[in-house]
N, C-alpha and C. Protein backbone atom coordinates (compact mmCIF):
# COMPACT_ATOMS: atom_id res chain seq x y z
N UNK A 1 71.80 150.01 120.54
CA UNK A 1 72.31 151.16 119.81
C UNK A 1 71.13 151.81 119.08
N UNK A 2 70.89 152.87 119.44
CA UNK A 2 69.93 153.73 119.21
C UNK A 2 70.10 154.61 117.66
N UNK A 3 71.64 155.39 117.67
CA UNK A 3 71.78 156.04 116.59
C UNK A 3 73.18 155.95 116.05
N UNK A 4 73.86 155.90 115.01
CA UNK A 4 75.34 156.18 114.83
C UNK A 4 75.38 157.28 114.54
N UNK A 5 77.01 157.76 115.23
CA UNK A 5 77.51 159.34 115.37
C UNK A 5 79.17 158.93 114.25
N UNK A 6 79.00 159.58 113.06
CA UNK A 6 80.31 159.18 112.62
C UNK A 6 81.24 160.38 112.31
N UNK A 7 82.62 160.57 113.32
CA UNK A 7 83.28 161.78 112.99
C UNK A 7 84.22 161.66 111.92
N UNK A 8 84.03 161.07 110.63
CA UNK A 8 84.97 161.20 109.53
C UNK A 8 86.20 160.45 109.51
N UNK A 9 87.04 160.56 108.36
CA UNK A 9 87.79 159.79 107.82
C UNK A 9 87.26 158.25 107.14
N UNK A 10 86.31 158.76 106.59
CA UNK A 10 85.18 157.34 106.10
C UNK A 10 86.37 157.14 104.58
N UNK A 11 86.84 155.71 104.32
CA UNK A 11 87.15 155.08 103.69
C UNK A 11 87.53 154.66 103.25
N UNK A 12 85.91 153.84 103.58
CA UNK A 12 85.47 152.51 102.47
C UNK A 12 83.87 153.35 102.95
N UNK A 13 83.35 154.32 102.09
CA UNK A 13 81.78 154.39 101.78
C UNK A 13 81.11 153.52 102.14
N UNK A 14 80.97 152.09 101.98
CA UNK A 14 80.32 151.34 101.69
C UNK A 14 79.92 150.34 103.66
N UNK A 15 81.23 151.42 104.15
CA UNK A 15 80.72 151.21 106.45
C UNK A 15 79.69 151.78 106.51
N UNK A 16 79.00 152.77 105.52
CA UNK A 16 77.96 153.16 105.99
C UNK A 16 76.72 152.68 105.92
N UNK A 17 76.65 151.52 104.84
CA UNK A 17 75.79 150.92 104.30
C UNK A 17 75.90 149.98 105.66
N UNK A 18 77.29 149.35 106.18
CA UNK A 18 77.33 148.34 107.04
C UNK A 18 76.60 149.01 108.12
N UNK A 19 76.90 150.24 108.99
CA UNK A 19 76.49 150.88 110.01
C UNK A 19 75.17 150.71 110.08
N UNK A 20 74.75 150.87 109.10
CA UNK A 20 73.33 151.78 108.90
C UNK A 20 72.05 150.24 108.76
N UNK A 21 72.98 149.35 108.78
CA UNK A 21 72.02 147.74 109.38
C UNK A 21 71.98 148.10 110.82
N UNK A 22 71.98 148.39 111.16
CA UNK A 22 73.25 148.56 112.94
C UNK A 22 72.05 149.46 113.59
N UNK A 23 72.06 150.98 112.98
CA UNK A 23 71.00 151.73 113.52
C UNK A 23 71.40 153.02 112.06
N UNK A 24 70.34 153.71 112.19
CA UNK A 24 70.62 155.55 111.38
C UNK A 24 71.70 155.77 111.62
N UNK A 25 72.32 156.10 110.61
CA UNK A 25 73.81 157.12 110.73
C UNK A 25 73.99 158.62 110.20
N UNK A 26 74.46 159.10 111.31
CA UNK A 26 74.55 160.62 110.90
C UNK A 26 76.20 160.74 111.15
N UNK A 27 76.90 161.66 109.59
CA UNK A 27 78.50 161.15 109.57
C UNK A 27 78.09 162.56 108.97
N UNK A 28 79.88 162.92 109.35
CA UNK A 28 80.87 164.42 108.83
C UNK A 28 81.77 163.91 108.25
N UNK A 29 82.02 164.62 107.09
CA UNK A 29 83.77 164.43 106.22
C UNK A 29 83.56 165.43 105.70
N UNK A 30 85.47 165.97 105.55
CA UNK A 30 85.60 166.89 104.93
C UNK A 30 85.04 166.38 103.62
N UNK A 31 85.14 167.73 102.60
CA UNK A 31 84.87 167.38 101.07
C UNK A 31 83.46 166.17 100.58
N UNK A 32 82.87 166.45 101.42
CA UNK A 32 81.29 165.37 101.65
C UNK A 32 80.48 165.90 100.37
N UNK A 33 81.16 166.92 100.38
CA UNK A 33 80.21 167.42 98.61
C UNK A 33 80.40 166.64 97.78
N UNK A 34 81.78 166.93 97.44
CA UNK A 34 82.25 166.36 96.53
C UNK A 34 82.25 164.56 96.00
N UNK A 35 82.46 163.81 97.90
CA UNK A 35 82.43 162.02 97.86
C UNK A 35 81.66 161.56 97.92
N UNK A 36 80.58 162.30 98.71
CA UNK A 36 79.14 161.95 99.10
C UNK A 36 77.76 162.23 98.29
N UNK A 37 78.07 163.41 97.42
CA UNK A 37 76.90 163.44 96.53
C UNK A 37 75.52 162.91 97.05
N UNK A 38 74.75 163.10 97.56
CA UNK A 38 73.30 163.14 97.46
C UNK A 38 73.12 161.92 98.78
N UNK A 39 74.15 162.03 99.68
CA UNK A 39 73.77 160.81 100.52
C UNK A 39 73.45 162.03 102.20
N UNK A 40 72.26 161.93 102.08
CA UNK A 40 72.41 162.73 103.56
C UNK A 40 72.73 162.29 105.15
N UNK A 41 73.17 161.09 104.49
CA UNK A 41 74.11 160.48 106.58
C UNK A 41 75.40 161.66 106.48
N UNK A 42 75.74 161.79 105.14
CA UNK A 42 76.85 162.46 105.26
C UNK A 42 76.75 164.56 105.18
N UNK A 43 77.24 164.52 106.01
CA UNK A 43 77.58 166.27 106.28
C UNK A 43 78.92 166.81 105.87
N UNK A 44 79.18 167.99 105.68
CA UNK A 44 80.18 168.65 105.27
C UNK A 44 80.87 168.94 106.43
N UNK A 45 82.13 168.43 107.54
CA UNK A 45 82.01 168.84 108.08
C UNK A 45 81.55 169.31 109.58
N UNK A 46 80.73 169.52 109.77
CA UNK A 46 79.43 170.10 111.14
C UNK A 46 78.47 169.81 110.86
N UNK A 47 77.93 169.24 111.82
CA UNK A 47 76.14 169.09 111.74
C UNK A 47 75.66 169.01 113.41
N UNK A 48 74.57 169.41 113.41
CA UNK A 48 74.09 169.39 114.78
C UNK A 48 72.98 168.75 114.76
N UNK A 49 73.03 167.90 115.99
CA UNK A 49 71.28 166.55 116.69
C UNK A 49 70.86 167.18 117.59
N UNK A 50 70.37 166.49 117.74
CA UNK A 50 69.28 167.19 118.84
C UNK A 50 68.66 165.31 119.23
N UNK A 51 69.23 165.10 120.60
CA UNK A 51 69.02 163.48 121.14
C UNK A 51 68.76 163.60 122.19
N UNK A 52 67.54 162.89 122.82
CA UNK A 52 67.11 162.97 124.46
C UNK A 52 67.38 164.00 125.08
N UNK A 53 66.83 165.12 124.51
CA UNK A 53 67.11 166.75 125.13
C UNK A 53 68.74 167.00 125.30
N UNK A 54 69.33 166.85 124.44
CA UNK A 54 70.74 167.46 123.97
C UNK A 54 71.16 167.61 122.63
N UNK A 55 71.96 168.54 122.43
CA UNK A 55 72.53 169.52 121.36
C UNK A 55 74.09 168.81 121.41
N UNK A 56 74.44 168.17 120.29
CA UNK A 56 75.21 167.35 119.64
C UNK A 56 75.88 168.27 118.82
N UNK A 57 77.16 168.77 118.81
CA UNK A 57 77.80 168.83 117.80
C UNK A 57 78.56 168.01 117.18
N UNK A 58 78.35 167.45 115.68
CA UNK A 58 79.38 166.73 115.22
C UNK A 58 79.76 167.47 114.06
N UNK A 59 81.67 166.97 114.42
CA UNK A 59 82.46 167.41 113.72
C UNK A 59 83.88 166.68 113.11
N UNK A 60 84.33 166.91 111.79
CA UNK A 60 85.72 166.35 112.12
C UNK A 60 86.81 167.01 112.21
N UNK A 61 87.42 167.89 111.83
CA UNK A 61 88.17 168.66 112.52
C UNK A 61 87.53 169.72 113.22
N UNK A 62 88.02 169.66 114.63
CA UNK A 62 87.48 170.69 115.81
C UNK A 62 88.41 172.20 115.49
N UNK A 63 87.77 172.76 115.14
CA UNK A 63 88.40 174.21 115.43
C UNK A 63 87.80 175.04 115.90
N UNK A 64 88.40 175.07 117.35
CA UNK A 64 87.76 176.39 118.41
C UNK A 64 88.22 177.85 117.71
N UNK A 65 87.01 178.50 118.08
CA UNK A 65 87.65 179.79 118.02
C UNK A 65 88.68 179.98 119.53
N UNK A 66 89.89 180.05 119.67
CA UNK A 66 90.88 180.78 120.98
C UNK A 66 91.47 179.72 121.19
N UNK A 67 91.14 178.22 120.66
CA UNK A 67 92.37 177.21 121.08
C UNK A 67 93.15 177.09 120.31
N UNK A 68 94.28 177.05 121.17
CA UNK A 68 95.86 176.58 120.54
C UNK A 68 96.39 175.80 119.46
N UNK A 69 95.73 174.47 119.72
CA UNK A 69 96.20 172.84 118.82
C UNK A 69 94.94 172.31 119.44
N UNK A 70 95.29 171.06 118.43
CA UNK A 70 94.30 169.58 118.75
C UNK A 70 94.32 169.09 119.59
N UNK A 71 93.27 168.61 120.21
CA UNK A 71 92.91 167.76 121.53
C UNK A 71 93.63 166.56 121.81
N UNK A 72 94.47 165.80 122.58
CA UNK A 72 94.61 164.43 122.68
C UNK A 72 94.78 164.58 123.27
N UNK A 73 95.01 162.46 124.02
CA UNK A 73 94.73 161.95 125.11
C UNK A 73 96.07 162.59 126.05
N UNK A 74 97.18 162.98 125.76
CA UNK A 74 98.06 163.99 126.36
C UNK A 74 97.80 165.15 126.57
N UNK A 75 97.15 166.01 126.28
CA UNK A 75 96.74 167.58 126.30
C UNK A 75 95.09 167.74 125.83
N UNK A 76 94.86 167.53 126.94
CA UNK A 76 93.16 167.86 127.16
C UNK A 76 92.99 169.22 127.02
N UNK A 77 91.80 169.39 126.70
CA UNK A 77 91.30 170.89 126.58
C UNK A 77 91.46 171.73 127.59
N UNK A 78 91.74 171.43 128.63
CA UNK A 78 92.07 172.43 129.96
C UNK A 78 93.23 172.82 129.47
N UNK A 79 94.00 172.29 128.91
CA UNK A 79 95.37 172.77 128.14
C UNK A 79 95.50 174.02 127.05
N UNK A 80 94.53 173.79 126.32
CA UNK A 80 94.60 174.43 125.12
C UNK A 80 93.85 175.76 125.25
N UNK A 81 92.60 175.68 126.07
CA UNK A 81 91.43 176.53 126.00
C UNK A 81 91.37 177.31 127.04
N UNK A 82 91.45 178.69 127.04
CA UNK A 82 92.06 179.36 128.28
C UNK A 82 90.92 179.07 129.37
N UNK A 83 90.97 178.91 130.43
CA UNK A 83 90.33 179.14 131.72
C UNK A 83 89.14 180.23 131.91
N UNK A 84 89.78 181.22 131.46
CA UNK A 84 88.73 182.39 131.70
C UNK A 84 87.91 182.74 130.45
N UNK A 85 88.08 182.01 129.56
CA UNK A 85 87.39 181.95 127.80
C UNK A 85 86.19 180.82 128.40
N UNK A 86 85.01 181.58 127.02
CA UNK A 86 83.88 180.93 127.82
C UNK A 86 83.54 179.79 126.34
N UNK A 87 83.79 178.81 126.64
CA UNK A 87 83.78 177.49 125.66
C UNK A 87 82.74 177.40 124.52
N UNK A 88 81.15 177.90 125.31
CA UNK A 88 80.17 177.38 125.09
C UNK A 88 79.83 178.40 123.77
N UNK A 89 80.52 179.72 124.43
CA UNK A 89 80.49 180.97 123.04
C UNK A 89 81.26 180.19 121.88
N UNK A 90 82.51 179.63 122.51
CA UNK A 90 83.32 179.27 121.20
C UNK A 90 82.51 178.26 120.16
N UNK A 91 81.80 177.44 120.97
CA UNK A 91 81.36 176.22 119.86
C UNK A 91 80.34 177.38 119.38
N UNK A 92 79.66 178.09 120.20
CA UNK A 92 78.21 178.62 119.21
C UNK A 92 79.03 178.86 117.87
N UNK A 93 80.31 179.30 117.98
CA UNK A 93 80.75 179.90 116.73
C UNK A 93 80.96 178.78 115.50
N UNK A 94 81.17 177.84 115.90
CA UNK A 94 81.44 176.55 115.09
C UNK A 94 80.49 175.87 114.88
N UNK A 95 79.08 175.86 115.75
CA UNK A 95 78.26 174.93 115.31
C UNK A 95 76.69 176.01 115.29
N UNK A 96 77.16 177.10 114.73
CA UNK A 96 75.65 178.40 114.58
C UNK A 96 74.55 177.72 115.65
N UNK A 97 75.05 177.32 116.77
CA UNK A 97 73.95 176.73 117.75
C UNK A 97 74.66 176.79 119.17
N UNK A 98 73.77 176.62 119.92
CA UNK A 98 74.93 175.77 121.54
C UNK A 98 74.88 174.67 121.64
N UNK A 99 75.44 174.24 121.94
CA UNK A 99 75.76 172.21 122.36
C UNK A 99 76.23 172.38 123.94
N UNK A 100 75.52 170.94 123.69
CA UNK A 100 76.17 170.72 125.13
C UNK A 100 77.55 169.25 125.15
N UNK A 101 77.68 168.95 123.95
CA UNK A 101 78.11 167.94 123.80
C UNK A 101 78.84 167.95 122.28
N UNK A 102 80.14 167.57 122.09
CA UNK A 102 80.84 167.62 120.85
C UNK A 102 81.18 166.46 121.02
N UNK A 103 80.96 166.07 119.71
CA UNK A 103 81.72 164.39 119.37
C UNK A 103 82.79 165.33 118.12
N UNK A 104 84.10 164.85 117.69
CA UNK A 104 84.97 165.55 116.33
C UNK A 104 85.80 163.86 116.41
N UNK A 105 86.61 164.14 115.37
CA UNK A 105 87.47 162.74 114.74
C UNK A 105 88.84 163.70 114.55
N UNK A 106 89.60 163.45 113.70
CA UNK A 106 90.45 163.93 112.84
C UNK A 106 92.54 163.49 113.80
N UNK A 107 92.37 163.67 114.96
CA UNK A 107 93.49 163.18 115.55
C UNK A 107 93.41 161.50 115.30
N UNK A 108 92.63 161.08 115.75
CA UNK A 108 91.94 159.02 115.73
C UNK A 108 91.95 159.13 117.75
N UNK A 109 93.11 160.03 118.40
CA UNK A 109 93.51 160.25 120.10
C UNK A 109 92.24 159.87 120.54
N UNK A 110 91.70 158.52 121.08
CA UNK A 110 90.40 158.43 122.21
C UNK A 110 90.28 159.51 122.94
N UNK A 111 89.32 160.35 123.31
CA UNK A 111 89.51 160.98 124.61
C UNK A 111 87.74 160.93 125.06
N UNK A 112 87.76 161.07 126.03
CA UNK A 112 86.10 161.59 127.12
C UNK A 112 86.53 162.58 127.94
N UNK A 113 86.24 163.87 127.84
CA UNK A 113 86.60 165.39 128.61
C UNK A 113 85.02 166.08 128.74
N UNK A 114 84.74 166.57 130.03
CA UNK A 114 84.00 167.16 130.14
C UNK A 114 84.87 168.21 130.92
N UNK A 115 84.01 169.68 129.94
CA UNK A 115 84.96 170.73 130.51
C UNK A 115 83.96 172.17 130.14
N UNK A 116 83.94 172.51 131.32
CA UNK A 116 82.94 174.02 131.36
C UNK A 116 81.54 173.30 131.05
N UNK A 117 81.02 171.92 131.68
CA UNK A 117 80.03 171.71 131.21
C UNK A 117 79.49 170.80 129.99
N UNK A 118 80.65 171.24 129.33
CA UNK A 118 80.57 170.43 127.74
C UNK A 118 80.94 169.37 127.48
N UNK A 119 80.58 168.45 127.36
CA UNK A 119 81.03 166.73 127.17
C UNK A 119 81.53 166.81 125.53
N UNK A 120 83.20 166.80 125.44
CA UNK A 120 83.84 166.73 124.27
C UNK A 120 84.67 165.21 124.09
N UNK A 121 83.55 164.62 123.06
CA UNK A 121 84.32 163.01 122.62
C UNK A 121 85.32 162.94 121.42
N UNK A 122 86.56 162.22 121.94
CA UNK A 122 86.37 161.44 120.15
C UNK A 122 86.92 160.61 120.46
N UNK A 123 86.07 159.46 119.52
CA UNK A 123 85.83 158.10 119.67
C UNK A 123 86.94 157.56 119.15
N UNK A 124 88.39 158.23 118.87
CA UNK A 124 89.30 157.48 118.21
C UNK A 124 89.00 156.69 116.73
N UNK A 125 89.54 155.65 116.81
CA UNK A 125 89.08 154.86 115.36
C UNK A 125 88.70 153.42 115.45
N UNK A 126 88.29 153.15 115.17
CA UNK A 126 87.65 151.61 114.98
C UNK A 126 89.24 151.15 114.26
N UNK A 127 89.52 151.51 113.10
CA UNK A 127 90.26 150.86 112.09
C UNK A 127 91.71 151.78 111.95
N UNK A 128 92.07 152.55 112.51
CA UNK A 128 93.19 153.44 112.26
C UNK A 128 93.56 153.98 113.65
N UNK A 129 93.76 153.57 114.78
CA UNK A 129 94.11 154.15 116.18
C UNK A 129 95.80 154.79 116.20
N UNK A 130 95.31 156.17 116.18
CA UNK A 130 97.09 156.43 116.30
C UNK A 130 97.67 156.28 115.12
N UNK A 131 96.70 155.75 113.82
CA UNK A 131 97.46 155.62 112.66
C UNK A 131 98.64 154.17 113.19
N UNK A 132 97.80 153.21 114.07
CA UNK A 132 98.32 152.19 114.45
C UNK A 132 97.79 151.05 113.56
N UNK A 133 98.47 150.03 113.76
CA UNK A 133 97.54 148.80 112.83
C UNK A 133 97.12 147.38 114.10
N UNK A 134 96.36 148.08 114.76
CA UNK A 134 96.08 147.27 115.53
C UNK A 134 94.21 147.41 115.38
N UNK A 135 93.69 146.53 116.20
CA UNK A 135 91.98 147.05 116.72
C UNK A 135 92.19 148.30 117.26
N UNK A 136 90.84 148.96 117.01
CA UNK A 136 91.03 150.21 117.53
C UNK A 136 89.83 150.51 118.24
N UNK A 137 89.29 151.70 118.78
CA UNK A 137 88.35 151.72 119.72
C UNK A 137 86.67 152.52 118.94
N UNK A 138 85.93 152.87 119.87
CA UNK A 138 84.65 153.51 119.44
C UNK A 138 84.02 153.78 120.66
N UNK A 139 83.19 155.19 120.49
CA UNK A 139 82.66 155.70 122.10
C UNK A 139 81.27 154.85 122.18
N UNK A 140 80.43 155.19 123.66
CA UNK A 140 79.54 154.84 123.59
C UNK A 140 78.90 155.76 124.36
N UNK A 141 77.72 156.40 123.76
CA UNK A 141 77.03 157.64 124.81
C UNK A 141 75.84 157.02 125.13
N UNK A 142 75.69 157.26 126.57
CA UNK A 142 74.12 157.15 126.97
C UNK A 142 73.85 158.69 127.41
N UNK A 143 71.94 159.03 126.75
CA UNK A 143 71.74 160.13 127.05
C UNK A 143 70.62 160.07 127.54
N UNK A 144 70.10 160.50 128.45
CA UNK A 144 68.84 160.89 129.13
C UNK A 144 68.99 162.52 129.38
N UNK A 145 67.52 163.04 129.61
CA UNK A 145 67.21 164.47 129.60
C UNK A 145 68.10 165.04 130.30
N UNK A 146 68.53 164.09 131.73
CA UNK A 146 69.17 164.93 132.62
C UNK A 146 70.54 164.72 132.79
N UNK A 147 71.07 163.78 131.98
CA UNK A 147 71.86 162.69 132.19
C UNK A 147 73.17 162.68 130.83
N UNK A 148 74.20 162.50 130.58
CA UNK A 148 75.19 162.69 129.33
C UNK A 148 76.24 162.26 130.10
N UNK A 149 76.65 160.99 129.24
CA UNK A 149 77.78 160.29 129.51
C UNK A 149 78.32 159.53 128.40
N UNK A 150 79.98 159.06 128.57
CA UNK A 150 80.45 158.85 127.38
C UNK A 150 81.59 157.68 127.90
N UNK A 151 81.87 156.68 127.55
CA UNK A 151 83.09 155.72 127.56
C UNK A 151 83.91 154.83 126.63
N UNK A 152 84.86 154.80 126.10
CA UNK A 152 85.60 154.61 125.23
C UNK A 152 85.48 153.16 125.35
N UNK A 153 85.36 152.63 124.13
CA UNK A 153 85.54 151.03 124.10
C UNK A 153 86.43 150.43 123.45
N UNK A 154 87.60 149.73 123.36
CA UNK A 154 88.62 149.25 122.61
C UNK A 154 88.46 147.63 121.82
N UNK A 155 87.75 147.84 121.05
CA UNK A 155 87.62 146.59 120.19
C UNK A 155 88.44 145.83 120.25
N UNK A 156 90.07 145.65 120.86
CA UNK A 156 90.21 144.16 120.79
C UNK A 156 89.66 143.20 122.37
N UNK A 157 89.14 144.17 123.04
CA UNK A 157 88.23 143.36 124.08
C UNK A 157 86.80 141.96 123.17
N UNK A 158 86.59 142.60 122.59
CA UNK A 158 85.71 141.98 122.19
C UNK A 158 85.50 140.51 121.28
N UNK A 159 87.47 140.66 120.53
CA UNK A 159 87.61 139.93 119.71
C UNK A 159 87.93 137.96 120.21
């Protein structure tokens, strides 16, 4: 593990301290002003990486400009996001950049969608799946220059 990507709903503060034995963490929450005070893993919100020649948007709530509702593992973005709408404009609008790649949180819904190009994750929850009380999951990206891929892992495999 190279870097942590954290899309929000942090807490217990104190995963980041755990994470951050683990590898660097770069995390979004709403209201990060206000909980986070002076900790820069944490973003307001949006923040954009830049990893093995790719443009990362992270976010926790995704809001396209032209989509409908929230993403889940029932209604993928081919659903929501019209066909003939060009995606890559929409994120410029959300992340003042282009990406080629969105990680967001805020449903906990696992999903891996690549669509118009754009590899859109979310890693579900480690600790809250579905607002279930079971193990829950976490993505795993490998990136090379030419290369972007993503697969969901469900922590009670591991236990």
């Amino acid at each position: 593990v190279d870097v942590i990507l954290h899309a929000g709903d942090i807490y217990v503060p104190s995963c980041l301290d755990w994470l951050e034995a683990i590898a660097p963490v770069y995390a979004v929450e709403l209201g990060a002003d206000a909980h986070f005070k002076n900790d820069a893993r944490v973003a307001t919100n949006t923040r954009v990486l830049h990893l093995e020649g790719h443009t990362i948007g992270l976010t926790h709530d995704l809001l396209v400009p032209g989509m409908a509702q929230e993403i889940t593992e029932h209604s993928p973005l081919s659903k929501h996001f019209p066909p003939d709408a060009d995606l890559s404009t929409a994120l410029e609008i959300v992340f003042d950049e282009a990406v080629d790649i969105v990680i967001f949180g805020h449903t906990h819904y696992a999903i891996v969608e690549e669509y118009q190009g754009i590899l859109m994750v979310n890693p579900g929850s480690p600790s809250l799946p579905k607002q279930l009380r079971r193990l829950g999951q976490v993505a795993i990206m490998e990136l090379e220059r030419s290369h972007k891929s993503a697969e969901i892992l469900e922590l009670s495999t591991f236990s």
